[in-house]
C-alpha atoms as a PDB file:
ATOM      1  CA  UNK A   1    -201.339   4.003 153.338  1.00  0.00           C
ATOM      2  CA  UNK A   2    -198.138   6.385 152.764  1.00  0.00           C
ATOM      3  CA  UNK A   3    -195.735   6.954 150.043  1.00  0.00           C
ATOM      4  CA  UNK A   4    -192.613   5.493 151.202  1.00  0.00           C
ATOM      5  CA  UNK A   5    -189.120   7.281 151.135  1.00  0.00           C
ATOM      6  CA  UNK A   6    -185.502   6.348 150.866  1.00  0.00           C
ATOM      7  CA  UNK A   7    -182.540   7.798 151.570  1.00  0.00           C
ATOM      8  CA  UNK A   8    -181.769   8.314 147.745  1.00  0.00           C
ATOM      9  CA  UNK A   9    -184.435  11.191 146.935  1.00  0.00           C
ATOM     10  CA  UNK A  10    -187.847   9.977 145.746  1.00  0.00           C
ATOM     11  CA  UNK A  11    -188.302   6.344 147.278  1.00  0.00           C
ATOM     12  CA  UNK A  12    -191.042   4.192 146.549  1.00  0.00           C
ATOM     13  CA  UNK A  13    -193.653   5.244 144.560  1.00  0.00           C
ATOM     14  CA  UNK A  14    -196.502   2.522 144.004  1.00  0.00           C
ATOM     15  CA  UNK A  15    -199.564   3.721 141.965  1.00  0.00           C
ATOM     16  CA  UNK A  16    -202.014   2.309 144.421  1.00  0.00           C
ATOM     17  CA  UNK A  17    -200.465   3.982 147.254  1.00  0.00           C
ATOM     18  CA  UNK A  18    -200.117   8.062 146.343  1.00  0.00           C
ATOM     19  CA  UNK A  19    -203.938   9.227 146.676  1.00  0.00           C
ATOM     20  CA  UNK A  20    -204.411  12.901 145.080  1.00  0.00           C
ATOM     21  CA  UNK A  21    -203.358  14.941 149.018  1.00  0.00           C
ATOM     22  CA  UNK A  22    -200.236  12.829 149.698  1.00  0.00           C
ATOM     23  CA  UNK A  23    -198.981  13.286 146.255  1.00  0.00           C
ATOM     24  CA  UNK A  24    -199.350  17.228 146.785  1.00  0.00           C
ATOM     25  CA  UNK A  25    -197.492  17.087 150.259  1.00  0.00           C
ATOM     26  CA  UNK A  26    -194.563  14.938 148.887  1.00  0.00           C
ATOM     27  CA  UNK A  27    -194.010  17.191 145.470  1.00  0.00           C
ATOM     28  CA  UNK A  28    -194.528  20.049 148.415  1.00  0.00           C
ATOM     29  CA  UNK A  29    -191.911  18.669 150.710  1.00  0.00           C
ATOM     30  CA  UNK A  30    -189.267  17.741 147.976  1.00  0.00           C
ATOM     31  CA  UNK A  31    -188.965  21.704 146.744  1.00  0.00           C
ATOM     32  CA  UNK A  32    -191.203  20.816 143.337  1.00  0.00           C
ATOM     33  CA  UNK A  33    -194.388  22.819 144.661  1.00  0.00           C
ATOM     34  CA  UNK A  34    -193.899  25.872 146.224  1.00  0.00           C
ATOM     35  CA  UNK A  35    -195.448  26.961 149.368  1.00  0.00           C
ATOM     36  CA  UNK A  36    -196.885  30.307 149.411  1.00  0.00           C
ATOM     37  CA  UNK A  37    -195.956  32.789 152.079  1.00  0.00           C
ATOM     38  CA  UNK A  38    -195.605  35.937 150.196  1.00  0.00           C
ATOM     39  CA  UNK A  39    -197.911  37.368 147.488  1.00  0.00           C
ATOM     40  CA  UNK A  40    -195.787  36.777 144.031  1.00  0.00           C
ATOM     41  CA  UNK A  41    -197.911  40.152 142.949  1.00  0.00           C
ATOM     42  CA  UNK A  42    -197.671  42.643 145.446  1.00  0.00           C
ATOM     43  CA  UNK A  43    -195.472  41.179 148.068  1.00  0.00           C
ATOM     44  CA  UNK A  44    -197.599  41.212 150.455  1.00  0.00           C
ATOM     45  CA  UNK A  45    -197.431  38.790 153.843  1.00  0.00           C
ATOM     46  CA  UNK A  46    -200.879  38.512 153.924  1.00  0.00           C
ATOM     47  CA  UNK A  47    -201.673  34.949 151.983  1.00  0.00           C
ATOM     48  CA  UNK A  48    -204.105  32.672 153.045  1.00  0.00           C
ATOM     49  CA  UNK A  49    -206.044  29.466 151.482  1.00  0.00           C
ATOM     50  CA  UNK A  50    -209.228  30.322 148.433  1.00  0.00           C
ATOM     51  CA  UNK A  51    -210.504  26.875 147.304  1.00  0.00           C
ATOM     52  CA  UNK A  52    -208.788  23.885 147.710  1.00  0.00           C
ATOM     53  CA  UNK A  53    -206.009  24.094 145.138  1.00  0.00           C
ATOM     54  CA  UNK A  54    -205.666  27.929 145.161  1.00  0.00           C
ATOM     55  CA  UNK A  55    -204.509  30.663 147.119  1.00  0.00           C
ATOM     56  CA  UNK A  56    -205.489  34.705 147.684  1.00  0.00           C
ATOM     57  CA  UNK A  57    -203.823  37.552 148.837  1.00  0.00           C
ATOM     58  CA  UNK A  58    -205.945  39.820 151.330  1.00  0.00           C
ATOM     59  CA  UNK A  59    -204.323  43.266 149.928  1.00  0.00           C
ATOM     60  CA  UNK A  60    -204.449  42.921 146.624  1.00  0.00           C
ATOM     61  CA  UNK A  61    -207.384  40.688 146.071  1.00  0.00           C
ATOM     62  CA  UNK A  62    -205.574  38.391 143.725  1.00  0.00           C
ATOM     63  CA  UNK A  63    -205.769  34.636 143.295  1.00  0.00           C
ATOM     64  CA  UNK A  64    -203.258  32.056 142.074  1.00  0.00           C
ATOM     65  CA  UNK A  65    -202.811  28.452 141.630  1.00  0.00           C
ATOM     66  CA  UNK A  66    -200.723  26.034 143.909  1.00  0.00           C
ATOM     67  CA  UNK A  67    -198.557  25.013 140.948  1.00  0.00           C
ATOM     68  CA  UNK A  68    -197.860  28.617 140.019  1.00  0.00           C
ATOM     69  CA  UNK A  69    -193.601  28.817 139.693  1.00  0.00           C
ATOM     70  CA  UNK A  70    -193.260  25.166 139.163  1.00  0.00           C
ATOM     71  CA  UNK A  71    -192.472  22.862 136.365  1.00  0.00           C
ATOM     72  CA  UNK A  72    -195.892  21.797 136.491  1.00  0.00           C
ATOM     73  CA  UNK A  73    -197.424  25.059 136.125  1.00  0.00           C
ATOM     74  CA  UNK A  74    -199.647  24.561 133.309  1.00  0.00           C
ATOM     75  CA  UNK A  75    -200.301  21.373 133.635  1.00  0.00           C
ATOM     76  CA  UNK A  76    -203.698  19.927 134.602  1.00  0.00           C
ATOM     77  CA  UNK A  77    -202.637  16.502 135.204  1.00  0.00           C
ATOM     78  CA  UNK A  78    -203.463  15.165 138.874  1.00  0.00           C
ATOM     79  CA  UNK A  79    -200.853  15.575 141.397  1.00  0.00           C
ATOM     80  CA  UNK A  80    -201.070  11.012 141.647  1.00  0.00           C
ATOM     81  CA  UNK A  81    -200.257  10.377 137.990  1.00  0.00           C
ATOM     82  CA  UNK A  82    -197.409  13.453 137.859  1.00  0.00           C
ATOM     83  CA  UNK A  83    -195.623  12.301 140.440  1.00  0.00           C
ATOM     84  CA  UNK A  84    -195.474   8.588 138.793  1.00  0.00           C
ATOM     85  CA  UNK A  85    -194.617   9.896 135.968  1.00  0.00           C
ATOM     86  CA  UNK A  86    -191.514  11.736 137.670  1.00  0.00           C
ATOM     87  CA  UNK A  87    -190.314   8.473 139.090  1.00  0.00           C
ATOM     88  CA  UNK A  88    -190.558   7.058 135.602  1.00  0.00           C
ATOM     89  CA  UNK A  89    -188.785  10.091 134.108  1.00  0.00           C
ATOM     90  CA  UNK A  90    -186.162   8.870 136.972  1.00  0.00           C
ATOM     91  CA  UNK A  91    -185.985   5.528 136.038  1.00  0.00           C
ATOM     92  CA  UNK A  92    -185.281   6.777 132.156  1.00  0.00           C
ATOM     93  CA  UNK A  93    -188.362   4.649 131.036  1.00  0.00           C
ATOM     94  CA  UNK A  94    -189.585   4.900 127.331  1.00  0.00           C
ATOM     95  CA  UNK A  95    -192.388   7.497 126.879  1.00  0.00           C
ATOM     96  CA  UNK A  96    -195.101   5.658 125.429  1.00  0.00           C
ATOM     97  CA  UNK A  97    -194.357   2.701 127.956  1.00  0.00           C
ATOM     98  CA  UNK A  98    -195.221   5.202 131.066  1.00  0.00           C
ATOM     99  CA  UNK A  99    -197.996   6.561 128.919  1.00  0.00           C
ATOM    100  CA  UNK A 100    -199.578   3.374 128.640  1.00  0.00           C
ATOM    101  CA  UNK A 101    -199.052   2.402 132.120  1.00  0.00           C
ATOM    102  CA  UNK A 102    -199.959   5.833 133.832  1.00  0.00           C
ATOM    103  CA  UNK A 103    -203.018   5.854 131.212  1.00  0.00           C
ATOM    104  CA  UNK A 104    -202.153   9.048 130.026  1.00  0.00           C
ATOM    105  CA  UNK A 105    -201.305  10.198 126.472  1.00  0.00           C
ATOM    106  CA  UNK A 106    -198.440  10.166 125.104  1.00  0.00           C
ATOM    107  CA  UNK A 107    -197.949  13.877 124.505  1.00  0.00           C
ATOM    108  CA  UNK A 108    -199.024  14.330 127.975  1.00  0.00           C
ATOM    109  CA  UNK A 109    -195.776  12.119 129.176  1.00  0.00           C
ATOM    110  CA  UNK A 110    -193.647  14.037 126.595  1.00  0.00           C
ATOM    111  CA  UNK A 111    -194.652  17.450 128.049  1.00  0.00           C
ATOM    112  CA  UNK A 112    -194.298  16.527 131.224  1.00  0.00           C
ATOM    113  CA  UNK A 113    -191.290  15.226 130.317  1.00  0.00           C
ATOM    114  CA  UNK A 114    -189.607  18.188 128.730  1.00  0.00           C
ATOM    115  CA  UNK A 115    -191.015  20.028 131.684  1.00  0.00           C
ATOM    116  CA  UNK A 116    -188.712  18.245 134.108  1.00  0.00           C
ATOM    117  CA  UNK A 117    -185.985  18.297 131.891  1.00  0.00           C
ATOM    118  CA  UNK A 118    -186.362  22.416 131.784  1.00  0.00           C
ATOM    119  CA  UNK A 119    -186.583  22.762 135.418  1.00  0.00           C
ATOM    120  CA  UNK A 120    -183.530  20.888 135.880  1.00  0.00           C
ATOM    121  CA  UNK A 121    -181.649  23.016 133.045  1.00  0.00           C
ATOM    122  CA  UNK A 122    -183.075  26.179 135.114  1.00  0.00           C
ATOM    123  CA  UNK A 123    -182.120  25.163 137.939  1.00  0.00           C
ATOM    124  CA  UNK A 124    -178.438  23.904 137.036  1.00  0.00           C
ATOM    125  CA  UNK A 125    -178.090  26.964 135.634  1.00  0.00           C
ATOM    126  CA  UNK A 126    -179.126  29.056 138.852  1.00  0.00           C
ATOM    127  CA  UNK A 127    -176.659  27.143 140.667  1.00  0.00           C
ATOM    128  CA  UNK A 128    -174.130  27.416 138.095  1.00  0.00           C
ATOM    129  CA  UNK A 129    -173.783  24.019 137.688  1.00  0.00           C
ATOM    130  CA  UNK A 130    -173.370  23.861 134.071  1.00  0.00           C
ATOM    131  CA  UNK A 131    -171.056  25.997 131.902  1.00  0.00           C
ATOM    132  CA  UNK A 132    -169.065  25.372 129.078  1.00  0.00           C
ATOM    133  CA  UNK A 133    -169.644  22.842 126.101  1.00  0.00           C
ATOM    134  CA  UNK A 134    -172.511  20.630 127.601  1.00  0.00           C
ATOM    135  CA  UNK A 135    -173.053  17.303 125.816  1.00  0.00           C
ATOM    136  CA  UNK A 136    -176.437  16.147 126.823  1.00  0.00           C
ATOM    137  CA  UNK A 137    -177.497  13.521 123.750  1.00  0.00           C
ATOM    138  CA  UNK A 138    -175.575  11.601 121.105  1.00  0.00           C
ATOM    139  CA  UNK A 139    -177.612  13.268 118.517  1.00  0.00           C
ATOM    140  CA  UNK A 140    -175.533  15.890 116.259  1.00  0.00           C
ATOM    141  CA  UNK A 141    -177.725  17.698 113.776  1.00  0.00           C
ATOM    142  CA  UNK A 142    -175.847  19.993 111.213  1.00  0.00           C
ATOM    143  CA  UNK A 143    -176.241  21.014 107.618  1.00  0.00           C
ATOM    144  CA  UNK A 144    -179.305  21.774 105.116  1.00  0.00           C
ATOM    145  CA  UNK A 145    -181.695  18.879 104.200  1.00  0.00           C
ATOM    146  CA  UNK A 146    -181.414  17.012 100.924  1.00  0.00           C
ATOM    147  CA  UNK A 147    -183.989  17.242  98.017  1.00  0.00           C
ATOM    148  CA  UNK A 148    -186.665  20.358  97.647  1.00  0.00           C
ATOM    149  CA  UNK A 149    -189.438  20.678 100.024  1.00  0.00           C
ATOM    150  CA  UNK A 150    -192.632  22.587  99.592  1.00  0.00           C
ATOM    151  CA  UNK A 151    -195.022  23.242  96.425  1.00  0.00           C
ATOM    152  CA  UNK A 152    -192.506  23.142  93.931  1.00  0.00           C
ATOM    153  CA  UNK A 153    -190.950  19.458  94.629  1.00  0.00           C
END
């Protein structure tokens, strides 16, 4: 079985479908992973395959990870469960509902969450999207907080 697509970005995503390599090729093909053709240390044109989720430069005998310039950098969460989590993010569901139902924790969700939301602000920003006053919750937090706080309360 495939992930399916639509014409509206992401598509389908069913969690029985998305096995660890098709996962990887989707996030791949949608801009989210990068492919590797140039050495992001020396330059160099000469970047081949290490293991199976790295990559190595012949001239300057460096290694790197596949999610290296990515939201999902430092991340060890499979490529499966981050890309269901994405279509969640997507579909603005609660955090500790997609925690429960990805079986992940709930931090885990968060970060990833906050992840995506900083790759979008990046990338918006690259693009000059945004400028100006940007208005992007209805929470408003201003002032000094009320009673003492510390040893001395």
């Amino acid at each position: 079985m495939t992930c399916e697509e639509e014409d509206d970005g992401f598509g389908t995503i069913e969690q029985d479908c998305c096995e660890e390599k098709e996962a990887e090729a989707f996030l791949r093909e949608k801009g989210i992973l990068k492919s590797f053709r140039l050495c992001p240390y020396c330059g160099s044109d000469q970047v081949k395959r290490a293991r199976k989720k790295s990559y190595k430069c012949s001239a300057c005998k460096r290694e790197w990870g596949m999610r290296r310039g990515s939201v999902l950098e430092r991340s060890e969460v499979k490529f499966g469960p981050c890309l269901l989590a994405l279509k969640m993010f997507e579909l603005e569901v609660p955090g500790l509902r997609a925690a429960k139902e990805l079986g992940l924790a709930y931090k885990t969700v968060r970060r990833l969450d906050m992840r995506l939301w900083e790759g979008m602000a990046r990338e918006a920003a690259r693009d000059d999207l945004l400028w100006g006053e940007i208005v992007m919750d209805e929470s408003y937090f201003v002032g000094r907080r009320k009673r003492k706080r510390g040893r001395g309360a």
